[in-house]
N, C-alpha and C. Protein backbone atom coordinates (compact mmCIF):
# COMPACT_ATOMS: atom_id res chain seq x y z
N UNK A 1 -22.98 5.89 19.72
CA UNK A 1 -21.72 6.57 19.49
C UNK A 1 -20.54 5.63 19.75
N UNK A 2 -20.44 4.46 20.89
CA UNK A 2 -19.59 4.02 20.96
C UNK A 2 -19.26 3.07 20.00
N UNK A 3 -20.30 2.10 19.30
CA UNK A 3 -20.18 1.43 18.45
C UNK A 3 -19.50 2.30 16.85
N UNK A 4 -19.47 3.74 16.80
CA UNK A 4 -19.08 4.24 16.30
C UNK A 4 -17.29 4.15 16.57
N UNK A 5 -17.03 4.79 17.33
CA UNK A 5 -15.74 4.51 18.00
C UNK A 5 -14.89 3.36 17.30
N UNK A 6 -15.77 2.33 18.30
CA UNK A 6 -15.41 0.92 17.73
C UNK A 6 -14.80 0.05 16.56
N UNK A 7 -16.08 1.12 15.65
CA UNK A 7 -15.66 0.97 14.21
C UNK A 7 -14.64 1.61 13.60
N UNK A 8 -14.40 2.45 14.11
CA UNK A 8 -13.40 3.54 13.35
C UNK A 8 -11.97 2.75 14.50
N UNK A 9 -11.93 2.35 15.05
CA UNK A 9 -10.38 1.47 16.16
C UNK A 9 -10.56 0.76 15.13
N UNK A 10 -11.65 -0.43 14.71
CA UNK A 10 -11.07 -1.29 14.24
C UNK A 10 -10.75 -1.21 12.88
N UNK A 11 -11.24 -0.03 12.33
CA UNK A 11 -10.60 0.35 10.86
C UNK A 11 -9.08 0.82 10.53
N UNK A 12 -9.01 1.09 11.79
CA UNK A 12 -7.54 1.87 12.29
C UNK A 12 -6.65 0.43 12.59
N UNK A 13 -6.78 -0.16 13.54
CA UNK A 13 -5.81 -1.34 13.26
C UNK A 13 -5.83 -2.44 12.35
N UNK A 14 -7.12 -2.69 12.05
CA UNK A 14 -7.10 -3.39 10.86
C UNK A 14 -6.07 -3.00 9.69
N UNK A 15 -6.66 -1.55 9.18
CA UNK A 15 -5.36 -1.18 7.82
C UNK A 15 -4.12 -1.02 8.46
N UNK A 16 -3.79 -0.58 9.56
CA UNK A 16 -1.99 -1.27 10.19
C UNK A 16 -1.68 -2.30 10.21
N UNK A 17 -2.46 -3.20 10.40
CA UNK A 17 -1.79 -4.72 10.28
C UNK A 17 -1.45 -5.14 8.59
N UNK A 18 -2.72 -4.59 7.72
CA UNK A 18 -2.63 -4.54 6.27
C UNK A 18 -1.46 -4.24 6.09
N UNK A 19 -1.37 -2.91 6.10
CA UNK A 19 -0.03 -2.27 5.62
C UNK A 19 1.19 -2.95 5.89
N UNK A 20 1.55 -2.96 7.06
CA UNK A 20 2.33 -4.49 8.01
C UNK A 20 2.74 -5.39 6.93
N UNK A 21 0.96 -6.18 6.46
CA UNK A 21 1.80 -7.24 5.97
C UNK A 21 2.14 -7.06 4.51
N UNK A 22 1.69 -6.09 3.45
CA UNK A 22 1.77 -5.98 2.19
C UNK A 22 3.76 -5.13 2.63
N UNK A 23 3.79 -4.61 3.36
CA UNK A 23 5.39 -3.96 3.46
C UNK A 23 6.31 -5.47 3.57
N UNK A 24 6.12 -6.16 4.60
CA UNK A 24 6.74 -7.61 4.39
C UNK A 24 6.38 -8.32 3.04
N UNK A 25 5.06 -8.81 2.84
CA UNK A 25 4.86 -9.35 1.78
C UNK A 25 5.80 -9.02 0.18
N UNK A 26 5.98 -7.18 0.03
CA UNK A 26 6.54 -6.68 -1.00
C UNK A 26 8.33 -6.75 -0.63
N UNK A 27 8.42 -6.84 0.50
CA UNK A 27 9.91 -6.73 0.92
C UNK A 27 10.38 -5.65 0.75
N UNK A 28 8.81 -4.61 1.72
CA UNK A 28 9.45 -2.88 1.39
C UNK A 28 10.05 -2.71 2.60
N UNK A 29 11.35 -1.80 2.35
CA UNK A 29 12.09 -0.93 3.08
C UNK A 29 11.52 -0.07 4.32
N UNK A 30 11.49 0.31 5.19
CA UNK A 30 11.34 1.29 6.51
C UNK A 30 10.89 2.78 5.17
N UNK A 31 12.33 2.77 4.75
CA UNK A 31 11.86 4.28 3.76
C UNK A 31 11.29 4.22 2.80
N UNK A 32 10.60 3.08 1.64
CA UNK A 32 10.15 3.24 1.00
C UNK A 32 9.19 3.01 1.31
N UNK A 33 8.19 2.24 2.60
CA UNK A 33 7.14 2.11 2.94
C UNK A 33 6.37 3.63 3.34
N UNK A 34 7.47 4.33 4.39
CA UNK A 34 7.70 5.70 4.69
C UNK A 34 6.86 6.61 3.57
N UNK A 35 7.86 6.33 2.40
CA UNK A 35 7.77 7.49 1.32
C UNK A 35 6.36 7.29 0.46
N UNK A 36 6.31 5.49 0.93
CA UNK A 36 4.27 5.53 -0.28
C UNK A 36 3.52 5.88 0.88
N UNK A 37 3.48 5.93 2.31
CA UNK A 37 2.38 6.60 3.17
C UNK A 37 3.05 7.51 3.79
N UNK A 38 4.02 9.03 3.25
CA UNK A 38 4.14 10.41 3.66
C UNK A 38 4.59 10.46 4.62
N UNK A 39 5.00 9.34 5.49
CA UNK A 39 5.81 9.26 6.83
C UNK A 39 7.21 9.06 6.76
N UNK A 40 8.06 9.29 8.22
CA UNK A 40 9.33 9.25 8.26
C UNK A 40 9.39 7.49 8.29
N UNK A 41 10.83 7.04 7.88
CA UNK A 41 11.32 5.95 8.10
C UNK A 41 10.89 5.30 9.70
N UNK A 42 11.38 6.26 10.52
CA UNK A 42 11.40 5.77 12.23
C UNK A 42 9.42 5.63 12.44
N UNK A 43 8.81 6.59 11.65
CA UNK A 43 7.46 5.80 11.59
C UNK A 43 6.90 4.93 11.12
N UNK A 44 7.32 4.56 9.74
CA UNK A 44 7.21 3.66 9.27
C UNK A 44 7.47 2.19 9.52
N UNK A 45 8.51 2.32 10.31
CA UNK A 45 8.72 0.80 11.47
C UNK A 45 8.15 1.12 13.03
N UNK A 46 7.45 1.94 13.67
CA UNK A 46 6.86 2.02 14.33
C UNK A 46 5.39 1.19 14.12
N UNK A 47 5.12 2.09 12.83
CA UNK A 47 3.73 1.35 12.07
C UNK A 47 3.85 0.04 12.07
N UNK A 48 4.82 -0.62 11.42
CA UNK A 48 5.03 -2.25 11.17
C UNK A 48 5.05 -3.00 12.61
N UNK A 49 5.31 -1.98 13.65
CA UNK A 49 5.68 -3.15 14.77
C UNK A 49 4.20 -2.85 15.72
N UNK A 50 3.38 -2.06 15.27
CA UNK A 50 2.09 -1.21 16.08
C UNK A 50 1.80 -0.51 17.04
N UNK A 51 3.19 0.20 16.86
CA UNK A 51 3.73 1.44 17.92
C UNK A 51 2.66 2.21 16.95
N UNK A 52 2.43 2.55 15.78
CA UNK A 52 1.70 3.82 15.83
C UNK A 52 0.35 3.74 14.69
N UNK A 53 -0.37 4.16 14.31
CA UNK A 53 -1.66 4.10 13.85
C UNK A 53 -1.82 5.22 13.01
N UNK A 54 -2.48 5.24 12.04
CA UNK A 54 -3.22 6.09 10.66
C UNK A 54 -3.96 6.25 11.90
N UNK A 55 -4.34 7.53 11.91
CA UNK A 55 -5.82 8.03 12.16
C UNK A 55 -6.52 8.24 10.91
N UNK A 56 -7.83 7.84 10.77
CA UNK A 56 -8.87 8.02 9.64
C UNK A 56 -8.69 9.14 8.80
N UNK A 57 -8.30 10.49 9.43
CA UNK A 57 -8.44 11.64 8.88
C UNK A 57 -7.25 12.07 8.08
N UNK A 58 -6.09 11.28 8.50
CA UNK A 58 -4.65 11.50 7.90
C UNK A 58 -4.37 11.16 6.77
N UNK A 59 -3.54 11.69 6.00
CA UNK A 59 -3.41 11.30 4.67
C UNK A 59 -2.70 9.66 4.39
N UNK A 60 -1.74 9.66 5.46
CA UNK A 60 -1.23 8.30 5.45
C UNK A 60 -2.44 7.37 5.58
N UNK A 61 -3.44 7.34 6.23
CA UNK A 61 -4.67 6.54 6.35
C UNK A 61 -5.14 6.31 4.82
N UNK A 62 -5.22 7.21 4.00
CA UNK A 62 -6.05 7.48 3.10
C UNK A 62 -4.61 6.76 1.73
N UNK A 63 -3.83 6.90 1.71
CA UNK A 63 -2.75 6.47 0.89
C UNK A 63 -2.03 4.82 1.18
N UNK A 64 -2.70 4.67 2.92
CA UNK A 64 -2.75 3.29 3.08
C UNK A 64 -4.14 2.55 2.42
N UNK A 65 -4.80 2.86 2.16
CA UNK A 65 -6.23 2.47 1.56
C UNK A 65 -5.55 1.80 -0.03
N UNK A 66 -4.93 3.27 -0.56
CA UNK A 66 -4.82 3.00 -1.86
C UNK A 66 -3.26 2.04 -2.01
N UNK A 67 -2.87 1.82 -0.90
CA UNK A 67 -1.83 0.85 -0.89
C UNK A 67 -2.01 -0.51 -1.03
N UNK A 68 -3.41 -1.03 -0.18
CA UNK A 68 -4.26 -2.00 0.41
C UNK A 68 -4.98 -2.24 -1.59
N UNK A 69 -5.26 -1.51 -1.79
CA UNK A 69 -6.22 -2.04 -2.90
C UNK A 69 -5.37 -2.12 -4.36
N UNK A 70 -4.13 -1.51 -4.30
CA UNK A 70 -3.09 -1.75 -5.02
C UNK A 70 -2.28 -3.21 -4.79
N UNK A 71 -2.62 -3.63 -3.73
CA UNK A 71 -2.06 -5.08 -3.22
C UNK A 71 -2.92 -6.35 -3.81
N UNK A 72 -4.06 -5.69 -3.47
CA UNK A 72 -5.55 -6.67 -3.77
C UNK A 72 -5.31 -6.90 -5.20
N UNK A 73 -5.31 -6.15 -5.83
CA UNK A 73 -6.03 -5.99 -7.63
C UNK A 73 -4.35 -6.59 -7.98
N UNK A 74 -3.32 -6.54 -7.72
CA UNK A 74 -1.87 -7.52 -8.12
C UNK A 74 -2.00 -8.62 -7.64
N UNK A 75 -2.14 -8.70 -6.53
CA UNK A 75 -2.51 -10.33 -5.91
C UNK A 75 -3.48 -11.30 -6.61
N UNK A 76 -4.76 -10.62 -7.01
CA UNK A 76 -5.59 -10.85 -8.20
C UNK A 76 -4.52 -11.61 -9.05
N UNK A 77 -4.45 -10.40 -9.64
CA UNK A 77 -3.20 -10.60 -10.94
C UNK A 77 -2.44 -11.82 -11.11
N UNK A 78 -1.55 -11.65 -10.38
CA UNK A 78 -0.55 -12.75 -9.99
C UNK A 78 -1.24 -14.13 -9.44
N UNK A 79 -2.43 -13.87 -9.29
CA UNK A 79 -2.55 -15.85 -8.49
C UNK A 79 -2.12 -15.45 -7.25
N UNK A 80 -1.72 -14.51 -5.94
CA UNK A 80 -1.40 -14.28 -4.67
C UNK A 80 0.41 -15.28 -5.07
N UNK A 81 0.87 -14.75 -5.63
CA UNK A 81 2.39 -15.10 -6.11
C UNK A 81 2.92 -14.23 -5.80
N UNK A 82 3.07 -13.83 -4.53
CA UNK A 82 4.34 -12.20 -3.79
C UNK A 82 5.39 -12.51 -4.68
N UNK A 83 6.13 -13.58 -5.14
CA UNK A 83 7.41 -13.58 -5.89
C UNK A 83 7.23 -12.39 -7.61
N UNK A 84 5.75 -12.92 -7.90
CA UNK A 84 5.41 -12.54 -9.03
C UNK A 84 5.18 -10.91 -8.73
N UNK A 85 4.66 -10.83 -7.77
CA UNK A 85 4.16 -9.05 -7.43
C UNK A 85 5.55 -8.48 -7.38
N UNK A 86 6.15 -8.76 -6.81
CA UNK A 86 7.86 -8.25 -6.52
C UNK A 86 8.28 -7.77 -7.92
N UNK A 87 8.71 -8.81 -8.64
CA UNK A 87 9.00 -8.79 -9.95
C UNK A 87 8.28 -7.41 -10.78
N UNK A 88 7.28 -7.68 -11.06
CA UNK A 88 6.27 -6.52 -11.52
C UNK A 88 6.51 -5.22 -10.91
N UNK A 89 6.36 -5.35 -9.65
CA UNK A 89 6.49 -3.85 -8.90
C UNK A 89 8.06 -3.25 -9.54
N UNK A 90 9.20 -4.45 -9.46
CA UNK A 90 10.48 -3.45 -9.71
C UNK A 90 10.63 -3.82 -11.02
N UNK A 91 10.64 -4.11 -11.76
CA UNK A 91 10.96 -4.29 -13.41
C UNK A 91 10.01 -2.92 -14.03
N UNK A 92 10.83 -2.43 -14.92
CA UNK A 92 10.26 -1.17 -15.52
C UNK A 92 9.25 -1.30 -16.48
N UNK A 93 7.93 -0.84 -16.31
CA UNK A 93 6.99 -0.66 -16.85
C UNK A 93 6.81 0.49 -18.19
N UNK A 94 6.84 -0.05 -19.37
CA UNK A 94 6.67 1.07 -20.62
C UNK A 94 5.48 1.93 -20.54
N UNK A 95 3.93 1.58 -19.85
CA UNK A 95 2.91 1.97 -20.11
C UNK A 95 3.18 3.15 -18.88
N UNK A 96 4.01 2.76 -17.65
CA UNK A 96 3.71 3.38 -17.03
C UNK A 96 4.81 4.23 -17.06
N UNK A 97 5.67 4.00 -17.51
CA UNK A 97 7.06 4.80 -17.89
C UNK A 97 7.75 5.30 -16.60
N UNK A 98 7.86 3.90 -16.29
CA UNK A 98 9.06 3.92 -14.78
C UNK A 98 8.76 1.96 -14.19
N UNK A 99 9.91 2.30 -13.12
CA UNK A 99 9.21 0.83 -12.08
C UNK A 99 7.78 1.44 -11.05
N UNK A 100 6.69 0.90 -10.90
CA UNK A 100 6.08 0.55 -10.20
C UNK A 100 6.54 0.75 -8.74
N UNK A 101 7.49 0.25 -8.37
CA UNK A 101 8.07 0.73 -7.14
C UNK A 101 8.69 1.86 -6.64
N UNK A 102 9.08 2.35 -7.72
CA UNK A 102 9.51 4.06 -7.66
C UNK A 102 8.21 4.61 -7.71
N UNK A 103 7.74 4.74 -8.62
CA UNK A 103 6.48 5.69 -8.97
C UNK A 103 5.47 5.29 -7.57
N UNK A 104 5.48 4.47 -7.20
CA UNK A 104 4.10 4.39 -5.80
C UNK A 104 5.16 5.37 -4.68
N UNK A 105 6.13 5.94 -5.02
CA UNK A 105 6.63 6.66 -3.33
C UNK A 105 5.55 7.78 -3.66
N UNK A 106 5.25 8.48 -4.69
CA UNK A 106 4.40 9.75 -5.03
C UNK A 106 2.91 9.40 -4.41
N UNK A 107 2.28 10.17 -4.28
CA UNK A 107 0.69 10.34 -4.34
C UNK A 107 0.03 9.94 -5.71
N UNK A 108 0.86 10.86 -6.66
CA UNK A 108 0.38 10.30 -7.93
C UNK A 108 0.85 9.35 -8.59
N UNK A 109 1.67 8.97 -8.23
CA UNK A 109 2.37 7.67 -9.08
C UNK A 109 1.26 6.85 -8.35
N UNK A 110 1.33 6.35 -7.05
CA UNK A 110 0.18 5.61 -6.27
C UNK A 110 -1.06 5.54 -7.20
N UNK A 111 -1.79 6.54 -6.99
CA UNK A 111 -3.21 6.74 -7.87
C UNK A 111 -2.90 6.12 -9.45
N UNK A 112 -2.08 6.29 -9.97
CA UNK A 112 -1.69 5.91 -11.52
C UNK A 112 -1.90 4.41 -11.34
N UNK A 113 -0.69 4.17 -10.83
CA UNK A 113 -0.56 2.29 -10.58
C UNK A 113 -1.44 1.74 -10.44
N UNK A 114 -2.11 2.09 -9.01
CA UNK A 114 -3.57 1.28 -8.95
C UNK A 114 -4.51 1.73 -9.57
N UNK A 115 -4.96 2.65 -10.31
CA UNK A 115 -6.08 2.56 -11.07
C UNK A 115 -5.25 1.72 -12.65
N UNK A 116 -4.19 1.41 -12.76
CA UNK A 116 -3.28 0.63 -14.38
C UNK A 116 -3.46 -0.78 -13.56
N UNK A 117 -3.37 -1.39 -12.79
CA UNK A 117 -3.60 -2.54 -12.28
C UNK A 117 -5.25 -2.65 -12.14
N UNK A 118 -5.89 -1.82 -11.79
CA UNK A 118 -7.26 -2.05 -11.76
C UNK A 118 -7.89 -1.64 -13.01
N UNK A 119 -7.81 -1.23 -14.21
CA UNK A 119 -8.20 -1.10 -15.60
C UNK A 119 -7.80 -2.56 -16.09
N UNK A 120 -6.22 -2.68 -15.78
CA UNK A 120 -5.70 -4.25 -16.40
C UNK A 120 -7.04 -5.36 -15.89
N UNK A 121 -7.13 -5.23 -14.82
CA UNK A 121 -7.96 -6.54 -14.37
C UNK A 121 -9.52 -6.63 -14.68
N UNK A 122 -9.85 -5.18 -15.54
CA UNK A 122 -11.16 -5.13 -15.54
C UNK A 122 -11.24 -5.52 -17.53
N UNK A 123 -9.64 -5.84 -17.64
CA UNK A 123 -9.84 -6.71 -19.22
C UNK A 123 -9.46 -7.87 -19.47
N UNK A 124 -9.60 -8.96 -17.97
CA UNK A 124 -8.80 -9.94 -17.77
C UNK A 124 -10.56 -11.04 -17.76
């Protein structure tokens, strides 16, 4: 059981530090980091500094996942070029019919993006 534990702490700070660095990496805001994982601003820099933690069961846990693999499959993309991910995220997308950076504050915009970044890469 404890090695259970274990695993689930280190799944828990592991995706906080993730999140951490894809919010720096993207040069997201307190509130727009906030608004793609369902939290307030004052949590959202709590999170960044590791005042506070996703628990597994929370939705922010679960929308940090799809934040994490929305990072992965652009980083792909781009060659790990944050200048290039930036760009992409805020320049308006026709397919997706908005910026990328607006549309990930939603649940569903989130789910859209990364599965349109992960279809893109599965014709690359």
């Amino acid at each position: 059981m404890e090695a259970a534990v274990q695993s689930n702490d280190d799944r828990v700070r592991v995706l906080g530090i993730a999140v951490a660095r894809i919010a720096e990496s993207w040069r997201l805001t307190n509130d727009q980091l906030g608004a793609i994982l369902g939290l307030s601003p004052a949590t959202a820099s709590r999170l960044r500094s590791g005042a506070f933690r996703m628990e597994p069961q929370s939705k922010a846990f679960e929308l940090g996942q799809y934040l994490l693999r929305l990072f992965r499959g652009l980083d792909a993309l781009m060659g790990s070029d944050d200048e290039a991910s930036i760009s992409w995220l805020r320049t308006p997308n026709l397919d997706l019919a908005g910026r990328p950076l607006d549309l990930i504050r939603t649940i569903k915009g989130l789910g859209e993006v990364t599965h349109y970044v992960d279809d893109f890469r599965a014709h690359v």
